[in-house]
C-alpha atoms as a PDB file:
ATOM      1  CA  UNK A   1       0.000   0.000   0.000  1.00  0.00           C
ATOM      2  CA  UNK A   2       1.675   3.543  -1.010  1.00  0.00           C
ATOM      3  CA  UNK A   3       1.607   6.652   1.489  1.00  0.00           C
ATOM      4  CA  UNK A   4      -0.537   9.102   1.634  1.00  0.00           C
ATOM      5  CA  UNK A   5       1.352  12.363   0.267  1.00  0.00           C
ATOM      6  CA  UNK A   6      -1.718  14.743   1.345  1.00  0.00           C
ATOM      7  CA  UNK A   7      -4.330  14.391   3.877  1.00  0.00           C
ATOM      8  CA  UNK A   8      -7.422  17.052   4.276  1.00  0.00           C
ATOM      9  CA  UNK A   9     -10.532  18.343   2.696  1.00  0.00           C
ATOM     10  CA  UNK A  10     -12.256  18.105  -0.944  1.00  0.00           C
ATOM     11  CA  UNK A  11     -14.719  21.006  -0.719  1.00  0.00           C
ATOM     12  CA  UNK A  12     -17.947  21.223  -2.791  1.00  0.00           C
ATOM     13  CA  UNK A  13     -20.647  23.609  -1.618  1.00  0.00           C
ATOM     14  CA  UNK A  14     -21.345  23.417   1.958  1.00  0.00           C
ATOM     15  CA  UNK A  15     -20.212  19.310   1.646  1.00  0.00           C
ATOM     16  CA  UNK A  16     -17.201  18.742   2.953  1.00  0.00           C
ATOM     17  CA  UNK A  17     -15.164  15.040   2.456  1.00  0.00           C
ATOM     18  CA  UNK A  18     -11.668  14.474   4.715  1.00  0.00           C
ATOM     19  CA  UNK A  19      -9.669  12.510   1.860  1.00  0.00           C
ATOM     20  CA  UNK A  20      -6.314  11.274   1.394  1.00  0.00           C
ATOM     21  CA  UNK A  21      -4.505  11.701  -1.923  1.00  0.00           C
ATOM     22  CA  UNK A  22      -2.158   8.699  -3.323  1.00  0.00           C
ATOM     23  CA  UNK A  23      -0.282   8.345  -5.744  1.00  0.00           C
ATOM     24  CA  UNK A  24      -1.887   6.912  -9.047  1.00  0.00           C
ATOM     25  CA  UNK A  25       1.116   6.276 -11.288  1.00  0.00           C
ATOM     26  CA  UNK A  26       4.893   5.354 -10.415  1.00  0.00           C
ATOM     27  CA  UNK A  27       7.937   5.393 -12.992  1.00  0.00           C
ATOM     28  CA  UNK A  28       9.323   2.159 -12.983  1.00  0.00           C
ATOM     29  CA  UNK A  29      12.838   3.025 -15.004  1.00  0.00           C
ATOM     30  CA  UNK A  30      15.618   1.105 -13.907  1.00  0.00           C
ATOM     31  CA  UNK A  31      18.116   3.842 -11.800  1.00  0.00           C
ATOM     32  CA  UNK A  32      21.655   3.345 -11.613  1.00  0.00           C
ATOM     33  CA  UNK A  33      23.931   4.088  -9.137  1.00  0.00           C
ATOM     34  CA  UNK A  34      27.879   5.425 -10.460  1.00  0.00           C
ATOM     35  CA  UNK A  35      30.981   3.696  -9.450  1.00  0.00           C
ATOM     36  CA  UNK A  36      34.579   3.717 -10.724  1.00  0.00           C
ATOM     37  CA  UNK A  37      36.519   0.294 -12.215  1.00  0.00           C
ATOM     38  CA  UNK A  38      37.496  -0.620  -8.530  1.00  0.00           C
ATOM     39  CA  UNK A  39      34.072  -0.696  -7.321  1.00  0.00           C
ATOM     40  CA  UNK A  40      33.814   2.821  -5.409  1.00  0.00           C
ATOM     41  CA  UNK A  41      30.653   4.562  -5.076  1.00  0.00           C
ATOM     42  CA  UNK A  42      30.991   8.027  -6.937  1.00  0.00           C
ATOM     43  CA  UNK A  43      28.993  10.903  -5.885  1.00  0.00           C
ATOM     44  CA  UNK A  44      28.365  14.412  -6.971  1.00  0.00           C
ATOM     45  CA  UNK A  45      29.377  17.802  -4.880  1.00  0.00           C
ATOM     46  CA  UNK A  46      28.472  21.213  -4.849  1.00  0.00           C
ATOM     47  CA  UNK A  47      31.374  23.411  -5.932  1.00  0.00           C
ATOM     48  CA  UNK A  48      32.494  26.819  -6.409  1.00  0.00           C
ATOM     49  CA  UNK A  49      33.960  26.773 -10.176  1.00  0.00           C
ATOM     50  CA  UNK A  50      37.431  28.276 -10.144  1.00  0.00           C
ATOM     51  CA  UNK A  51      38.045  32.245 -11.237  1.00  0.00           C
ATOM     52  CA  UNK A  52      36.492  35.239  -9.959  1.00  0.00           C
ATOM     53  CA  UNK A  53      32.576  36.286  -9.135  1.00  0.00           C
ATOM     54  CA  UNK A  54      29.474  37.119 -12.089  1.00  0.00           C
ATOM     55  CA  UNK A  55      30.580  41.144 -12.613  1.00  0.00           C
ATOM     56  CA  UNK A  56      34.431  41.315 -11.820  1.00  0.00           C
ATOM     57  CA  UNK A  57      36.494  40.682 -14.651  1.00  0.00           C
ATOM     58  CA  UNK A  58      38.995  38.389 -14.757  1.00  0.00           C
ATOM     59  CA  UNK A  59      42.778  39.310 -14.750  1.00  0.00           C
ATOM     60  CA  UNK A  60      44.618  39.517 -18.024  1.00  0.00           C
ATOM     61  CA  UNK A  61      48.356  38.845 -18.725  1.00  0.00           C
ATOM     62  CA  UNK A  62      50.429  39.958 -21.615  1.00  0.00           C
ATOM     63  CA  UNK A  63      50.445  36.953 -22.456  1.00  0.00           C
ATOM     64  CA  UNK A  64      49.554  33.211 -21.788  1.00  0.00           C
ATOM     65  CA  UNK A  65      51.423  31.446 -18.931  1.00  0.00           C
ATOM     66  CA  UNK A  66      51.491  27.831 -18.456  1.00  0.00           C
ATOM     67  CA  UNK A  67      51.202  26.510 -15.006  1.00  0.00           C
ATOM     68  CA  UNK A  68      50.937  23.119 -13.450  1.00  0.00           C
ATOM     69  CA  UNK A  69      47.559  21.002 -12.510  1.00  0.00           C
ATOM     70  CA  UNK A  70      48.866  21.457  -8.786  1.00  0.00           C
ATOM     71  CA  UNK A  71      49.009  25.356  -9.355  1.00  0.00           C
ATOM     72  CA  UNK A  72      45.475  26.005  -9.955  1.00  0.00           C
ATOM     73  CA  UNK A  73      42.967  26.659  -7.656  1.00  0.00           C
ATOM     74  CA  UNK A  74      41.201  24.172  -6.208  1.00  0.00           C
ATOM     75  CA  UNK A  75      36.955  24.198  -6.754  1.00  0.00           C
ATOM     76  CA  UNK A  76      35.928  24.452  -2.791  1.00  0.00           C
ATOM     77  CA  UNK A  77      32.947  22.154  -2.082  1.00  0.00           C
ATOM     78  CA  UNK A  78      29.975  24.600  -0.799  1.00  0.00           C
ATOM     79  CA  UNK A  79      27.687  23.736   2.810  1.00  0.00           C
ATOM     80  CA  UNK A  80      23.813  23.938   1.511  1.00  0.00           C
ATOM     81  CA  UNK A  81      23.160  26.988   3.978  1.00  0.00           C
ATOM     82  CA  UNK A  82      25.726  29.184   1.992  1.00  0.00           C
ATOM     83  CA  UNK A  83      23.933  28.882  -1.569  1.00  0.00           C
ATOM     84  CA  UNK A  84      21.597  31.713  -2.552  1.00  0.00           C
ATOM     85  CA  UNK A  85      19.237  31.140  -6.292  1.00  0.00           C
ATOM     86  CA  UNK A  86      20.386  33.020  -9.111  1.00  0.00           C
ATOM     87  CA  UNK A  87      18.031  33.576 -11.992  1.00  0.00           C
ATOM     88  CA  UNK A  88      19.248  34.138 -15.045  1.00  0.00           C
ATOM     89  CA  UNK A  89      17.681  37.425 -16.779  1.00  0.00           C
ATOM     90  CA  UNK A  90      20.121  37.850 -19.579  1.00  0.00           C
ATOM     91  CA  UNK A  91      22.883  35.567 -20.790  1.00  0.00           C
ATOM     92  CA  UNK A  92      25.705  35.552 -17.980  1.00  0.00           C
ATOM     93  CA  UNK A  93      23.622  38.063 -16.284  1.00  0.00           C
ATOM     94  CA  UNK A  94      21.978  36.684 -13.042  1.00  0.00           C
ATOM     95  CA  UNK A  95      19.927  38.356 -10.304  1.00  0.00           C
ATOM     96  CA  UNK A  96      19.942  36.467  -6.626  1.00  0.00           C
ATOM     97  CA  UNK A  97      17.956  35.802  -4.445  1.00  0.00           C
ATOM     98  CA  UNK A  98      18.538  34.717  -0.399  1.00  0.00           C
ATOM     99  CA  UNK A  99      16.762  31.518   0.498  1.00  0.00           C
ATOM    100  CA  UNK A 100      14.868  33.249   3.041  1.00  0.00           C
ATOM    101  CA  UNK A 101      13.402  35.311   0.796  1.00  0.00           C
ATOM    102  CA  UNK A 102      11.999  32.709  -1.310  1.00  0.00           C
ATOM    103  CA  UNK A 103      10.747  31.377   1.833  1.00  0.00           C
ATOM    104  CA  UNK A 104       9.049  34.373   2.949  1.00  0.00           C
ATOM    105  CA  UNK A 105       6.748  34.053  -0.180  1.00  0.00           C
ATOM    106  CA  UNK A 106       6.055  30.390  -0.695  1.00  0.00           C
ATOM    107  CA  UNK A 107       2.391  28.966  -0.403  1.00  0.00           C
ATOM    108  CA  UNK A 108       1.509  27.183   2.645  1.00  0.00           C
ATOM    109  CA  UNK A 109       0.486  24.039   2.315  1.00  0.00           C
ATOM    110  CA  UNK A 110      -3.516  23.960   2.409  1.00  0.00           C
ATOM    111  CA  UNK A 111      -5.842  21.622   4.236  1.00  0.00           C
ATOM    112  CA  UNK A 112      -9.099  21.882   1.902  1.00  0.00           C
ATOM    113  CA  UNK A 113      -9.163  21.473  -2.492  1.00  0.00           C
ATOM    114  CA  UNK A 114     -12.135  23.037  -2.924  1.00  0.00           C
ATOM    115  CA  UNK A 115     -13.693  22.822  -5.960  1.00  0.00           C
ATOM    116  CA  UNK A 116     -15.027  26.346  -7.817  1.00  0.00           C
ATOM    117  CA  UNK A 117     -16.689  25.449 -10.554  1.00  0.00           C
ATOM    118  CA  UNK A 118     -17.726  21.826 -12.914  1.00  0.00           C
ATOM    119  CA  UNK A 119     -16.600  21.361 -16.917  1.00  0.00           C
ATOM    120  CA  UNK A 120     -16.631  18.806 -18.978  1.00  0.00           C
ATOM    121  CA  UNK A 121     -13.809  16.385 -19.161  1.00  0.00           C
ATOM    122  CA  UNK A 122     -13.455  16.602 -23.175  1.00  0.00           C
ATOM    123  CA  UNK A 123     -13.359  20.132 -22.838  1.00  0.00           C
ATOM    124  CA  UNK A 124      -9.697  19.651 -21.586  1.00  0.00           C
ATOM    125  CA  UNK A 125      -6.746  18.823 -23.896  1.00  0.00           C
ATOM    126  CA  UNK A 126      -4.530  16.161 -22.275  1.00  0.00           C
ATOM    127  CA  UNK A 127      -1.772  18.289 -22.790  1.00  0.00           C
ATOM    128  CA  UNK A 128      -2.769  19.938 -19.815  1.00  0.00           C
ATOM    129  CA  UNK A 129      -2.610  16.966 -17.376  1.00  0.00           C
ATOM    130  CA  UNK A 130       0.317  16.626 -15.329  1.00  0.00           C
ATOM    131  CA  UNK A 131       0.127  14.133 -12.536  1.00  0.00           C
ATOM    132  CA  UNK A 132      -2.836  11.847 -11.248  1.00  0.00           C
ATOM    133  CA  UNK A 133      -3.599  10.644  -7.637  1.00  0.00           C
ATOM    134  CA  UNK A 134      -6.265   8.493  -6.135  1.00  0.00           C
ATOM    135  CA  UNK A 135      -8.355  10.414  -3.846  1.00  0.00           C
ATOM    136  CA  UNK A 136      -9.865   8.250  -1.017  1.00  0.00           C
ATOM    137  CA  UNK A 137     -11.952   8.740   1.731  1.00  0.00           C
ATOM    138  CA  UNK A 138     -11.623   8.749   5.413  1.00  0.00           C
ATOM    139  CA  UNK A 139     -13.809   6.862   7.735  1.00  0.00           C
ATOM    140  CA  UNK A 140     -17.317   7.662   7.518  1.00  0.00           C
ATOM    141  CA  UNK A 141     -16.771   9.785   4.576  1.00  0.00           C
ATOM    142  CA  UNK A 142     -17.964   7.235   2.384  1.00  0.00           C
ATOM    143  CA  UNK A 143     -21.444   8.285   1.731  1.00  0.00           C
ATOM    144  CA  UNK A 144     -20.714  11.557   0.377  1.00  0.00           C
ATOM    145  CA  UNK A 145     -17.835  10.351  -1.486  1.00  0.00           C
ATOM    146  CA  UNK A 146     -19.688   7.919  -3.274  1.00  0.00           C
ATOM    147  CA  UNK A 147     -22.475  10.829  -3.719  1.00  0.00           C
ATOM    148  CA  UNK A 148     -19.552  12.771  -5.439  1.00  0.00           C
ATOM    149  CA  UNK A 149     -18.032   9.873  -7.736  1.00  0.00           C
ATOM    150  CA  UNK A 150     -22.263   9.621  -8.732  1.00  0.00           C
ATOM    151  CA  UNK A 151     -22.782  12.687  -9.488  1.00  0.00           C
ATOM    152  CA  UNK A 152     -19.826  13.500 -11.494  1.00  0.00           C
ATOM    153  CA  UNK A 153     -20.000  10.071 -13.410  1.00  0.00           C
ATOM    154  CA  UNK A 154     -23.840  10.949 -14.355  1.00  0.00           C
ATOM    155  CA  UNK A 155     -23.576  14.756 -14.819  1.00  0.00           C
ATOM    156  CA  UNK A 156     -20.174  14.166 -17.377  1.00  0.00           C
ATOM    157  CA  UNK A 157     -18.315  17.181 -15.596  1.00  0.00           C
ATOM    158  CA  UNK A 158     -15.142  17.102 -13.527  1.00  0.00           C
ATOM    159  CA  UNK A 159     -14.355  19.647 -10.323  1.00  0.00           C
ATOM    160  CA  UNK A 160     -12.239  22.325 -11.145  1.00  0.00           C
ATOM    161  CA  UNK A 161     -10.166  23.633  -8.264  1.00  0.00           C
ATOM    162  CA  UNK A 162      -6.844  24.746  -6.712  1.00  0.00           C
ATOM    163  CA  UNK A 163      -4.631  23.876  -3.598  1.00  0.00           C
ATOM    164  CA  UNK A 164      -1.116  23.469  -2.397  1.00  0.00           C
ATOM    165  CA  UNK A 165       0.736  20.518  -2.276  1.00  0.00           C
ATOM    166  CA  UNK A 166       3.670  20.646  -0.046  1.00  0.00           C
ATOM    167  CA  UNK A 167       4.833  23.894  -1.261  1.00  0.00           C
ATOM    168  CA  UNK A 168       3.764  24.537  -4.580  1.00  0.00           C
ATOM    169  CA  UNK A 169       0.386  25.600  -5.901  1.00  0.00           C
ATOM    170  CA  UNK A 170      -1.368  23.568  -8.054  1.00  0.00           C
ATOM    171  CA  UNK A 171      -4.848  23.830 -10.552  1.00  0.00           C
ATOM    172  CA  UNK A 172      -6.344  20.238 -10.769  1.00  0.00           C
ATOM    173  CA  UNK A 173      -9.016  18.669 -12.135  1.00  0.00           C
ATOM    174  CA  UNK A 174     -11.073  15.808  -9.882  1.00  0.00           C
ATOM    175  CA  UNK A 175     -12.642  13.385 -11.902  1.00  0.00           C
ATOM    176  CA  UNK A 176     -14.587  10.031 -11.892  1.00  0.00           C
ATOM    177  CA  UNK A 177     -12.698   6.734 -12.408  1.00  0.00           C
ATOM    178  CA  UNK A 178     -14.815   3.627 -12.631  1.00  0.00           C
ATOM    179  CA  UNK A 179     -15.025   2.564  -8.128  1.00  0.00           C
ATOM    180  CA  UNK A 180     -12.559   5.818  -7.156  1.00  0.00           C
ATOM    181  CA  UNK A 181     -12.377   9.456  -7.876  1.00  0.00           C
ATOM    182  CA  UNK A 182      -8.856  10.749  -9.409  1.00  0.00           C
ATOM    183  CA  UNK A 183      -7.438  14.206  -8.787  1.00  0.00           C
ATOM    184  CA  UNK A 184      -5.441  15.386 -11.873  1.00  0.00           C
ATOM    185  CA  UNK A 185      -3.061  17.891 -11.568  1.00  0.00           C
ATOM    186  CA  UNK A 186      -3.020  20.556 -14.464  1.00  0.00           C
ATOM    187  CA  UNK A 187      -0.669  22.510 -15.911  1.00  0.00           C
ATOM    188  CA  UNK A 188      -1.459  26.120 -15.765  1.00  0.00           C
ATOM    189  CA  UNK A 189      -2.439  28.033 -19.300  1.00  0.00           C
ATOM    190  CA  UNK A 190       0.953  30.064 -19.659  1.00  0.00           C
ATOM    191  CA  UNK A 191       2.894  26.653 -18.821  1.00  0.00           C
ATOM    192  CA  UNK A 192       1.310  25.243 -21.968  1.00  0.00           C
ATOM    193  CA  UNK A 193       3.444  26.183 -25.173  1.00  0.00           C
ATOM    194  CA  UNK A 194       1.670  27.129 -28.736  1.00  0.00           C
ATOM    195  CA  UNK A 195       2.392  24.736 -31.399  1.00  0.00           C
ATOM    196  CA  UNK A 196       1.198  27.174 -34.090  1.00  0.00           C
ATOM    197  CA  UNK A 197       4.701  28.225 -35.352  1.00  0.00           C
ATOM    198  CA  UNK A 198       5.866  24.488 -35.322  1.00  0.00           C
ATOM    199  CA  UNK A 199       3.757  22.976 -37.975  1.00  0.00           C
ATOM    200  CA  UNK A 200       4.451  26.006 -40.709  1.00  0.00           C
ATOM    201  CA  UNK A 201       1.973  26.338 -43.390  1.00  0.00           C
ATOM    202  CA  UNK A 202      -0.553  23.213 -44.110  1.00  0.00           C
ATOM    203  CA  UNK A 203      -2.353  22.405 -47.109  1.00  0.00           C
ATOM    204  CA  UNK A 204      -5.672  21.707 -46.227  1.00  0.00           C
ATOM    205  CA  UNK A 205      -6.414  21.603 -50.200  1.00  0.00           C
ATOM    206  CA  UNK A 206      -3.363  18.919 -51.367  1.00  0.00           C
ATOM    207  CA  UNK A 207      -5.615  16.558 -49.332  1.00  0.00           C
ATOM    208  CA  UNK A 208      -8.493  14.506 -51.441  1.00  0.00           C
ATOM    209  CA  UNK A 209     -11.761  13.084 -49.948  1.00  0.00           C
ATOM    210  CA  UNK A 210     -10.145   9.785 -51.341  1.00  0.00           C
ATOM    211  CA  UNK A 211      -7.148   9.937 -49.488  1.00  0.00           C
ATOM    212  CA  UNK A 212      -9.115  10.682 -46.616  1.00  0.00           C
ATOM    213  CA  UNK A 213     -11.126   7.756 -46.810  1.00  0.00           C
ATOM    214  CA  UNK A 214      -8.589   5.211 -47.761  1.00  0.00           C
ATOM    215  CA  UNK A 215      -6.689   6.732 -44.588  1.00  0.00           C
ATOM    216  CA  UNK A 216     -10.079   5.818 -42.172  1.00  0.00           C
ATOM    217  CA  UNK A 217     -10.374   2.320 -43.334  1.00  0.00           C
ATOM    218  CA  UNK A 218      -6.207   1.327 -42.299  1.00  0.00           C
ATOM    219  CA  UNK A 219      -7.445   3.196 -38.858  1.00  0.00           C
ATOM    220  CA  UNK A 220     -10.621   1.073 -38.661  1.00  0.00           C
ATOM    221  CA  UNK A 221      -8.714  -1.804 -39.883  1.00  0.00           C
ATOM    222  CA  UNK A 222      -6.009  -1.525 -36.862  1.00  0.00           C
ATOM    223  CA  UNK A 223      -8.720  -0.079 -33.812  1.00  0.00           C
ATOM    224  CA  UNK A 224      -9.149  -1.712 -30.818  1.00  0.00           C
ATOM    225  CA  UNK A 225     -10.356  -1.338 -27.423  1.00  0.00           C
ATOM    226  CA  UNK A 226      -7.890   0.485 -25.232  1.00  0.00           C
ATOM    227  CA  UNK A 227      -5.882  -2.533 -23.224  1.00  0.00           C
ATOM    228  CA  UNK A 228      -3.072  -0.806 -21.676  1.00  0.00           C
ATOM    229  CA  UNK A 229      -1.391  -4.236 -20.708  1.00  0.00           C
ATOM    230  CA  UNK A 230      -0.614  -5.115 -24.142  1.00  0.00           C
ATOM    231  CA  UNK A 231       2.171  -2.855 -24.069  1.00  0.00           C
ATOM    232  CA  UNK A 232       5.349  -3.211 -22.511  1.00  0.00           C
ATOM    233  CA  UNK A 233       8.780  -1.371 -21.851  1.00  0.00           C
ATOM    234  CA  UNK A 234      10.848  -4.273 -23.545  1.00  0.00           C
ATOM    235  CA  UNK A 235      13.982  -2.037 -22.152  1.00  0.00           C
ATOM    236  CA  UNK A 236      13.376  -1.709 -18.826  1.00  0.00           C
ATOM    237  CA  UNK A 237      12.710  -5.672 -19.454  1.00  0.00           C
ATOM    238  CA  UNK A 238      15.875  -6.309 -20.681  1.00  0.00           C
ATOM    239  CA  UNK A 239      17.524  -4.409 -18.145  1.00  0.00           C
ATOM    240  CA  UNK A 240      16.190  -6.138 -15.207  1.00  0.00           C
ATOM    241  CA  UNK A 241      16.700  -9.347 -16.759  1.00  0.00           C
ATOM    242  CA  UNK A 242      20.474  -8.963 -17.231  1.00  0.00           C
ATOM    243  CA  UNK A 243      20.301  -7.450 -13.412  1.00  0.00           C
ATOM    244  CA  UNK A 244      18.491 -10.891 -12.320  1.00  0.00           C
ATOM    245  CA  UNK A 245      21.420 -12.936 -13.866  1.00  0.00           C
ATOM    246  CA  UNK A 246      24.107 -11.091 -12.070  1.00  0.00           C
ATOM    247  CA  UNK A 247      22.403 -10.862  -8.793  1.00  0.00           C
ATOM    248  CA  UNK A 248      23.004 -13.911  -6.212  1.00  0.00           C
ATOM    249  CA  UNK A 249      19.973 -13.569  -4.190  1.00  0.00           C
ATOM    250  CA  UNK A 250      16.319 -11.659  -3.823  1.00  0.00           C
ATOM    251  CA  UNK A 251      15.894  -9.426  -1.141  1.00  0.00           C
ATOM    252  CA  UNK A 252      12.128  -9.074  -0.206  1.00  0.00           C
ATOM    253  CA  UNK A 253      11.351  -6.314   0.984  1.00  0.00           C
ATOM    254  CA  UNK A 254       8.520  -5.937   3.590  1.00  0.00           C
ATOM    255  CA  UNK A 255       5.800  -3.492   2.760  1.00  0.00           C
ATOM    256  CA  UNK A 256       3.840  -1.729   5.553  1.00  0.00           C
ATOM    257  CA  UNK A 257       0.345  -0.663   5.222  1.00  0.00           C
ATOM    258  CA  UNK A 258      -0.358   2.819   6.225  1.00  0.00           C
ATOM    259  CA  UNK A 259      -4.031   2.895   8.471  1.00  0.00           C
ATOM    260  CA  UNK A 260      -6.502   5.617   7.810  1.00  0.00           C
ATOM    261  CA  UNK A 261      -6.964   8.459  10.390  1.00  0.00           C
ATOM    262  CA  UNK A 262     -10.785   8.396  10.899  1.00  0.00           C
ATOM    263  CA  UNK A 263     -12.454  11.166   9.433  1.00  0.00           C
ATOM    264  CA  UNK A 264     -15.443  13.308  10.482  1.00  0.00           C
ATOM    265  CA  UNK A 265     -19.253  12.374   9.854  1.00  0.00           C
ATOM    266  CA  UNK A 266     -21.147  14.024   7.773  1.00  0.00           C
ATOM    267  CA  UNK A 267     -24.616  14.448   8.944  1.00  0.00           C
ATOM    268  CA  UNK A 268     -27.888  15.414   7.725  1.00  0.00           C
ATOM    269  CA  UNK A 269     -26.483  15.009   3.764  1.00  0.00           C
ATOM    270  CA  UNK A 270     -29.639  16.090   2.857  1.00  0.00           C
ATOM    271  CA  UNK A 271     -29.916  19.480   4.103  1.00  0.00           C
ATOM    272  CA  UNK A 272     -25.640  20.251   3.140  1.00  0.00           C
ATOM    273  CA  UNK A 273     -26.561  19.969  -0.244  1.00  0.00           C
ATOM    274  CA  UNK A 274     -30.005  21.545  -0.332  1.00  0.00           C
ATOM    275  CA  UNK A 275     -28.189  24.859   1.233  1.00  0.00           C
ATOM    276  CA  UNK A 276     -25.158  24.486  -1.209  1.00  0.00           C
ATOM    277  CA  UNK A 277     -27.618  24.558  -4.020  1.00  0.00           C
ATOM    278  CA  UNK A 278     -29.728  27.583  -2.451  1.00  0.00           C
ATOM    279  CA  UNK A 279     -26.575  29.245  -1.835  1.00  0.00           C
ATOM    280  CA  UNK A 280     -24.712  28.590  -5.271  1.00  0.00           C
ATOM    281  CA  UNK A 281     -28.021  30.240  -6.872  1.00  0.00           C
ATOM    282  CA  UNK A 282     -27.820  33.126  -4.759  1.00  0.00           C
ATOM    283  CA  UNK A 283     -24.532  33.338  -5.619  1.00  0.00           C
ATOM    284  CA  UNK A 284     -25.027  33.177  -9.275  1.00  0.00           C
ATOM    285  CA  UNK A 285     -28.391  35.207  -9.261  1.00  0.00           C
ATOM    286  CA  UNK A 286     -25.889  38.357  -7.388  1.00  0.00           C
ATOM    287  CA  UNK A 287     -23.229  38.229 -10.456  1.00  0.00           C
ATOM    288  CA  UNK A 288     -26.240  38.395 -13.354  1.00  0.00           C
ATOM    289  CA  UNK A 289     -27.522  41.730 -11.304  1.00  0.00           C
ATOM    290  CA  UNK A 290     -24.180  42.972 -11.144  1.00  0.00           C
ATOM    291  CA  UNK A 291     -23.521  42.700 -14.735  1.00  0.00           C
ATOM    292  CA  UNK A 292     -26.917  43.792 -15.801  1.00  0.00           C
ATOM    293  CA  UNK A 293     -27.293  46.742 -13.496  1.00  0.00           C
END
């Protein structure tokens, strides 16, 4: 059983459902550690490249001088409290920033991902999804939950909303899965890059209704019903097959299961949803007067 990487509140209305977010995907590529010929683990360091600061110019002889490996300076490893971020504005032109102050404006994270509005899921280009998790329940959350994964599953929309994970904000879309309710994290609009100036100019016209038809029958020829286990990474395969032959013995590794906090009750279901509704058409009814008076 994974962990839990968030624990709180999905929001909809006046309803209110303590949930846990999990992790709905893993990358299973085969990671390497580096070692030299003898068998010694190499790692990486932070260092301070040799010659002088960003804005002081280095000094110039008449001419070039030779000097020995052991003359040079030595690149000093760096302690983690004594970097500071350095953007780079220009080329070779940098401005910095303290840790602290980067600190000072990060998100907290948030307890509640409430959801503002409800759009349909074709509506959204894939590009835009990012990450998925399973969202589950707490204790005695379950009604509601399964009220949600209903309602969404018969009404075709998907809950729009925002919250912070760990330290970073994020847009995400909640949607229904077929027993379980996924929360997709979405790239925001700027993040998404315009592939108008990649393509160059088409030809609409240099295309026949022939073609075009000849084309449909080799897809209808080679469709299929979507079976994701059909496909395999045949070199992450291979890798962990030559791995298996060199290694003398299986580890197992025990697995613990992570419990469930119990969450709140929700009670009188009935009457949360019946003011969320009264309240979201109040709501809507003020923003037509405003834009009409």
């Amino acid at each position: 059983m994974p962990r839990s990487v968030w624990r709180g509140t999905l929001s909809f209305g006046l309803v209110a459902i303590p949930v846990s977010l999990y992790p709905a995907t893993e990358a299973k590529d085969v990671r390497f550690h580096l070692f030299d010929r003898q068998g010694r683990r190499v790692r990486y360091r932070r260092v301070v490249e040799a010659g002088p600061p960003l804005g002081e110019p280095e000094e110039r002889d008449a001419g070039p001088v030779e000097t020995d490996d052991e003359e040079r300076p030595a690149e000093t490893e760096v302690a983690y409290q004594d970097l500071v971020r350095g953007y780079e504005v220009e080329p070779e032109a940098f401005v910095f920033i303290e840790t602290e102050e980067i600190e000072r404006v990060r998100p907290s994270p948030s307890r509640v991902i409430d959801l503002e509005e409800f759009v349909r899921l074709e509506d959204i280009d894939p590009i835009y999804f990012e990450k998925a998790y399973h969202v589950v329940p707490a204790r005695g959350a379950e009604k509601p939950y399964e009220l949600l994964l209903r309602t969404l599953k018969e009404s075709g929309r998907v809950g729009i909303g925002r919250f912070v994970l760990r330290t970073k904000p994020h847009l995400v879309a909640l949607r229904p899965m077929e027993r379980v309710l996924a929360l997709e994290t979405l790239y925001f609009d700027d993040e998404v890059r315009d592939a108008d100036g990649l393509v160059g100019n088409l030809a609409p016209d240099a295309v026949t209704r022939r073609e075009i038809d000849i084309s449909k029958q080799l897809v209808e020829a080679l469709a299929s019903d979507w079976d994701p286990s059909r496909f395999a990474d045949e070199y992450r395969e291979e890798l962990l097959r030559m791995i298996a032959e060199r290694t003398p013995e299986r580890i197992e590794e025990d697995v613990e299961e992570s419990s469930e906090d119990p969450g709140s009750r929700i009670k009188d279901l009935m009457e949360t949803l019946r003011r969320s509704v009264e309240e979201a058409k109040a709501g809507r009814k003020a923003k037509d007067d405003r834009r009409t008076g």
